[in-house]
PDB file of N, CA and C in Angstrom:
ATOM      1  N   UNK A   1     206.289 171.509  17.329  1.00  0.00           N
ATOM      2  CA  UNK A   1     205.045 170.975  16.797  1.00  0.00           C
ATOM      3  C   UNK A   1     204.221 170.297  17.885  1.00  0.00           C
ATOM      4  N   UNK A   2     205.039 169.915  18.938  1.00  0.00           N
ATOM      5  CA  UNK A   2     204.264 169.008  19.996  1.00  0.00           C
ATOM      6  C   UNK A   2     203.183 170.240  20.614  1.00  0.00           C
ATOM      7  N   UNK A   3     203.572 171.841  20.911  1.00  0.00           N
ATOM      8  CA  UNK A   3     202.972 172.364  21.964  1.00  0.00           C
ATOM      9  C   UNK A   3     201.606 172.474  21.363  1.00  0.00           C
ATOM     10  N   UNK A   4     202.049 172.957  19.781  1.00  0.00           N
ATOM     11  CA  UNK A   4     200.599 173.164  19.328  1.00  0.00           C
ATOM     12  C   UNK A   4     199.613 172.020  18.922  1.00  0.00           C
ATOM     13  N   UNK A   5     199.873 170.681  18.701  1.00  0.00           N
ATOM     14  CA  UNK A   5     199.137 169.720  18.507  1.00  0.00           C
ATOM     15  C   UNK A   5     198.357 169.723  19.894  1.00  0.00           C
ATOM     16  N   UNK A   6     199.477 169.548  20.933  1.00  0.00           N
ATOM     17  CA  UNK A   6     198.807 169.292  22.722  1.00  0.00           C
ATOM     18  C   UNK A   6     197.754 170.317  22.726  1.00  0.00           C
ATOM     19  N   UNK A   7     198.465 171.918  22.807  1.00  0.00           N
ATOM     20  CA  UNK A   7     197.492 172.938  22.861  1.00  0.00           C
ATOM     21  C   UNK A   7     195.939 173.118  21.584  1.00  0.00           C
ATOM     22  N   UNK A   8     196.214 172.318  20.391  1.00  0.00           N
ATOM     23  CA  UNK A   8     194.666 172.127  19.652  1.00  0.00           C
ATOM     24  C   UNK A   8     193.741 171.151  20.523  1.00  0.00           C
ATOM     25  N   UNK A   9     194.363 169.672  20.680  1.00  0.00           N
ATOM     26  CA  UNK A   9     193.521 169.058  21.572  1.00  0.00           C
ATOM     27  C   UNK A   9     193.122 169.601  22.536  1.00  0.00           C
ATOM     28  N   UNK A  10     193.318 170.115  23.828  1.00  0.00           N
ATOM     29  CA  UNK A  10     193.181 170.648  24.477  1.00  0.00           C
ATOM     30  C   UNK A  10     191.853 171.523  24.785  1.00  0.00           C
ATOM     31  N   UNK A  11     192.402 172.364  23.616  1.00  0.00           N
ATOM     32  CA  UNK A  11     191.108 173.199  23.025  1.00  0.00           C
ATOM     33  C   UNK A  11     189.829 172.528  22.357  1.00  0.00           C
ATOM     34  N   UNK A  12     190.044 171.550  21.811  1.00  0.00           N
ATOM     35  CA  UNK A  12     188.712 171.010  21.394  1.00  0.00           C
ATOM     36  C   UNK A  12     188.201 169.889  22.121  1.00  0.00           C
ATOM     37  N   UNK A  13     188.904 169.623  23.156  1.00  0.00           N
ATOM     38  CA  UNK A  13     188.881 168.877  23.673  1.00  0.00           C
ATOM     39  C   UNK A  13     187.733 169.441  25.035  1.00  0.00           C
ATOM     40  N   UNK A  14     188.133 170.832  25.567  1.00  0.00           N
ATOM     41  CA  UNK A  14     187.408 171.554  26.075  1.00  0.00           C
ATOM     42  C   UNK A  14     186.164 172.498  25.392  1.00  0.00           C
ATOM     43  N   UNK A  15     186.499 172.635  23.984  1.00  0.00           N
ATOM     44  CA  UNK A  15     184.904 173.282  23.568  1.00  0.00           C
ATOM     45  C   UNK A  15     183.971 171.812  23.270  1.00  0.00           C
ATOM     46  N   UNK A  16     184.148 170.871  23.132  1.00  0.00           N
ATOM     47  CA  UNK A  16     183.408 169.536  22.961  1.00  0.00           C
ATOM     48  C   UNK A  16     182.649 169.480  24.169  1.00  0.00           C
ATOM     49  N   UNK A  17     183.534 169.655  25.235  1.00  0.00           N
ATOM     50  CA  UNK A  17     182.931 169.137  26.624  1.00  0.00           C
ATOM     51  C   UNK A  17     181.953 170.581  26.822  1.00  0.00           C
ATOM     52  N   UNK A  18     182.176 171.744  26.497  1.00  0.00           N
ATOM     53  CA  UNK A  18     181.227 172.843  27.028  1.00  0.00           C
ATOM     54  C   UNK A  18     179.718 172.630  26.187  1.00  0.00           C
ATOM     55  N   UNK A  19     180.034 171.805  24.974  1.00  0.00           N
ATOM     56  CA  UNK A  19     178.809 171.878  23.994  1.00  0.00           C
ATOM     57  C   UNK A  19     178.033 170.676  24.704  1.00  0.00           C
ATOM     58  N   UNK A  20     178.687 169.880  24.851  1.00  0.00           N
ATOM     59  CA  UNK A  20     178.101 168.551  25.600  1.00  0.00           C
ATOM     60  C   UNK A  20     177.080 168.911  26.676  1.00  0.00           C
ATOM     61  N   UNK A  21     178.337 170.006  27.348  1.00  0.00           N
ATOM     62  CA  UNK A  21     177.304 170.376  28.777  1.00  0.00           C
ATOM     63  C   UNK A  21     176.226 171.292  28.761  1.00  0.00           C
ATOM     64  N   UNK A  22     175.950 172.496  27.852  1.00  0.00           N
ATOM     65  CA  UNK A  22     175.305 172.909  27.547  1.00  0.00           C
ATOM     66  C   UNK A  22     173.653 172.130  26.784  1.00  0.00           C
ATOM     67  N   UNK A  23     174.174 170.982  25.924  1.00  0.00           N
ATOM     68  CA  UNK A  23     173.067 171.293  25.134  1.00  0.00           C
ATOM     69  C   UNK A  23     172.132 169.407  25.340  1.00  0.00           C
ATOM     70  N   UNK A  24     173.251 168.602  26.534  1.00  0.00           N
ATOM     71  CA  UNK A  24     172.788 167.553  27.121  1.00  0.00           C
ATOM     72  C   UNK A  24     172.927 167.357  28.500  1.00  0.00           C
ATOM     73  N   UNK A  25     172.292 166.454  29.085  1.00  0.00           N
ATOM     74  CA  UNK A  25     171.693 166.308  30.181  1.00  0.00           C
ATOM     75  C   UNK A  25     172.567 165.525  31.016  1.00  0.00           C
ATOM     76  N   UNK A  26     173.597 166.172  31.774  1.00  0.00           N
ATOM     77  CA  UNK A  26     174.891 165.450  31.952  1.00  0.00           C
ATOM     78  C   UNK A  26     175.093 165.406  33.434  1.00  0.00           C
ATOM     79  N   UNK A  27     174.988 164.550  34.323  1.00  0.00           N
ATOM     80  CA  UNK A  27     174.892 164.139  35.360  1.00  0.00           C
ATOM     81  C   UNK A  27     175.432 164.825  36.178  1.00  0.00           C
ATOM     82  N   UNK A  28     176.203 165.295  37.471  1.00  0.00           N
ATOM     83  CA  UNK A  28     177.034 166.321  38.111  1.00  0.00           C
ATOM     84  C   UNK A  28     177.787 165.005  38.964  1.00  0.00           C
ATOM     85  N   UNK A  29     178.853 164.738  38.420  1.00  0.00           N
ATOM     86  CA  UNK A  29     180.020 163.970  38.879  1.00  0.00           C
ATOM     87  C   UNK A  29     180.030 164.450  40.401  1.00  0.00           C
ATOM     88  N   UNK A  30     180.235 165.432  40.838  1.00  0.00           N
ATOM     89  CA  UNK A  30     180.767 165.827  42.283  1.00  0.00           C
ATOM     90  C   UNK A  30     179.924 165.252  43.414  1.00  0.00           C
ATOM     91  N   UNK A  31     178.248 165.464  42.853  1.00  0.00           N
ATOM     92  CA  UNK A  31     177.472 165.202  43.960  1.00  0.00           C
ATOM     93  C   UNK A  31     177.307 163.733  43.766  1.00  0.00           C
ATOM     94  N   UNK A  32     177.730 162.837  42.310  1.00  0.00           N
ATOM     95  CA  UNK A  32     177.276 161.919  42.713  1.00  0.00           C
ATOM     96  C   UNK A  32     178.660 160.760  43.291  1.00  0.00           C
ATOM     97  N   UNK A  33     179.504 161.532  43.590  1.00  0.00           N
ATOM     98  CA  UNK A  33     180.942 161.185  44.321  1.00  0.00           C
ATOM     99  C   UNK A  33     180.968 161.181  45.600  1.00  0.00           C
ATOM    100  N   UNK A  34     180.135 162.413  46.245  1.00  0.00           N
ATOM    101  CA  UNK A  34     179.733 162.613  47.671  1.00  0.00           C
ATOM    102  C   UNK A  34     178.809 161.576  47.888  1.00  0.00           C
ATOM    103  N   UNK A  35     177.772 161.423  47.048  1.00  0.00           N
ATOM    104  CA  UNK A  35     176.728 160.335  47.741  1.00  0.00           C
ATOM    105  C   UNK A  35     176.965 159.277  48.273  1.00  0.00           C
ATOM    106  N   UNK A  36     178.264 158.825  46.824  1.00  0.00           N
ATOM    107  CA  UNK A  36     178.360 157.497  46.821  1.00  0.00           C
ATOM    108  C   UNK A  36     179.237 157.355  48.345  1.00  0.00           C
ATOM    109  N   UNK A  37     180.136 158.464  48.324  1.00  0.00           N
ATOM    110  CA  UNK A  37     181.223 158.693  50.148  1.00  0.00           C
ATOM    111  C   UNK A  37     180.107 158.692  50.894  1.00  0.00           C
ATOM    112  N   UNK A  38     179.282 158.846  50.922  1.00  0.00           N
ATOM    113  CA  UNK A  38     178.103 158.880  51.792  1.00  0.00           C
ATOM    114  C   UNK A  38     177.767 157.802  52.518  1.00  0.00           C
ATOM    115  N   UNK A  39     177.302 157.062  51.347  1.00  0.00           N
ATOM    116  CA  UNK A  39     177.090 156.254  51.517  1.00  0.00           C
ATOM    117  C   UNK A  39     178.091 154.595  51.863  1.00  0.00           C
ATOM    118  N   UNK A  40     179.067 154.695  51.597  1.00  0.00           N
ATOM    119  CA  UNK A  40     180.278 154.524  51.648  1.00  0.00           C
ATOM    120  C   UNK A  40     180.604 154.161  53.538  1.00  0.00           C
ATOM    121  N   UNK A  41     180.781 155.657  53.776  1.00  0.00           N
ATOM    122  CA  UNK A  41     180.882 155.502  55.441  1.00  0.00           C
ATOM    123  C   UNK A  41     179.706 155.373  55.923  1.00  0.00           C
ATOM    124  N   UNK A  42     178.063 155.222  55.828  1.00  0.00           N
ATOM    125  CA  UNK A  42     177.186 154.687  56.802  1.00  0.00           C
ATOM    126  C   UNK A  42     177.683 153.029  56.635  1.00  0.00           C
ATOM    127  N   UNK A  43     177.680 152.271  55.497  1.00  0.00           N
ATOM    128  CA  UNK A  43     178.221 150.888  55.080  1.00  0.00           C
ATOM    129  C   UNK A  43     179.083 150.865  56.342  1.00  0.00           C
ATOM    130  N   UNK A  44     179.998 151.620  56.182  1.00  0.00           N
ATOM    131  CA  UNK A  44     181.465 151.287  56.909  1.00  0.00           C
ATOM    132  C   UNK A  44     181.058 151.286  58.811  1.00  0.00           C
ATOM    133  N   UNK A  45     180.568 152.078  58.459  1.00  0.00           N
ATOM    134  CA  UNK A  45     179.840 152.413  60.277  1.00  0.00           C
ATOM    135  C   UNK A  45     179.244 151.555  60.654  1.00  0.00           C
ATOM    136  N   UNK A  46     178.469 151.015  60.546  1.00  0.00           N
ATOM    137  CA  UNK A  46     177.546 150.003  60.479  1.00  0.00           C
ATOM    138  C   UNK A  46     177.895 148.450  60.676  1.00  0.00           C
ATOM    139  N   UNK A  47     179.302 148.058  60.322  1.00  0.00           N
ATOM    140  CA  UNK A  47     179.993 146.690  59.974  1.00  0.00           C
ATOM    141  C   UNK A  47     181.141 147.089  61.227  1.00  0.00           C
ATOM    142  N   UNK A  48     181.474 148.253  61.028  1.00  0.00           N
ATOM    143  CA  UNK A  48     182.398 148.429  62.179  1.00  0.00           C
ATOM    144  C   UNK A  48     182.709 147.542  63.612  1.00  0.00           C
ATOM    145  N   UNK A  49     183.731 147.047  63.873  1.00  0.00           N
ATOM    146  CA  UNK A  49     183.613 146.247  65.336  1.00  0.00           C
ATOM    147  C   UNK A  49     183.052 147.487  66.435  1.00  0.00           C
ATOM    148  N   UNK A  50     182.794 146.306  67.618  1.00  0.00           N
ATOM    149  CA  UNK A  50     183.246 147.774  68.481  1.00  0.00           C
ATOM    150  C   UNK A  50     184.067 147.708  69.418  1.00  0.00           C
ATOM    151  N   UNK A  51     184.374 149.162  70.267  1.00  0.00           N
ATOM    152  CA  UNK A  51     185.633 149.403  70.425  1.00  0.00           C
ATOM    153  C   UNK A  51     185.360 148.533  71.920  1.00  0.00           C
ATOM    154  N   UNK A  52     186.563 148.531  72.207  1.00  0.00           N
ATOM    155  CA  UNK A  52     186.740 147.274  73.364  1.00  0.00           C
ATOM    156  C   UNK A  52     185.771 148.017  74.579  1.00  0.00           C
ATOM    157  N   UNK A  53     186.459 149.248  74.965  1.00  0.00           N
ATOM    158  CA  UNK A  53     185.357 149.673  76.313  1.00  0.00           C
ATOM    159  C   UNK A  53     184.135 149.476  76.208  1.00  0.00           C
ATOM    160  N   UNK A  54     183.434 149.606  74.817  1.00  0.00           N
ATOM    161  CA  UNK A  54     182.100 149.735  74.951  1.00  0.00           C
ATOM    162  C   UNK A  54     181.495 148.027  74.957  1.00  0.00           C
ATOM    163  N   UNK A  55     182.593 147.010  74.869  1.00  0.00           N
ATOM    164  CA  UNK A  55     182.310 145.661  75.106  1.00  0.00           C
ATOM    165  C   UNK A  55     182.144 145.411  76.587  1.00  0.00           C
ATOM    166  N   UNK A  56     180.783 144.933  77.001  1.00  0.00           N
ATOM    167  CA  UNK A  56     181.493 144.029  78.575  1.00  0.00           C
ATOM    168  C   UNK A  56     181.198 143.360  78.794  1.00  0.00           C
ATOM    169  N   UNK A  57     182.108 142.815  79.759  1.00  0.00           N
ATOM    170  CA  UNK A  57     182.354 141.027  79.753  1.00  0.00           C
ATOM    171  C   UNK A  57     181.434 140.463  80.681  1.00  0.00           C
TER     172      UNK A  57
END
């Protein structure tokens, strides 16, 4: 009984999300994952020490 309860959710679980995506205006997770990495490492670059050679005394 477990496979087919798992395997119904599953299934409606995935035609929910295709109707969602189809018929509303649903953001694109991926690019806004990259941006945020994007943006992420200029932050990080930016605060960065620097490296000893390029220090002089």
């Amino acid at each position: 009984m477990g496979i087919i309860r798992s395997g119904f959710n599953l299934m409606l679980g995935t035609f929910f999300g295709i109707y969602i995506a189809q018929n509303y205006n649903v953001p694109n997770i991926h690019k806004m994952a990259n941006a945020g990495v994007a943006i992420a490492k200029s932050i990080e670059e930016s605060y960065r020490k620097p490296k000893k050679r390029d220090v002089e005394d």
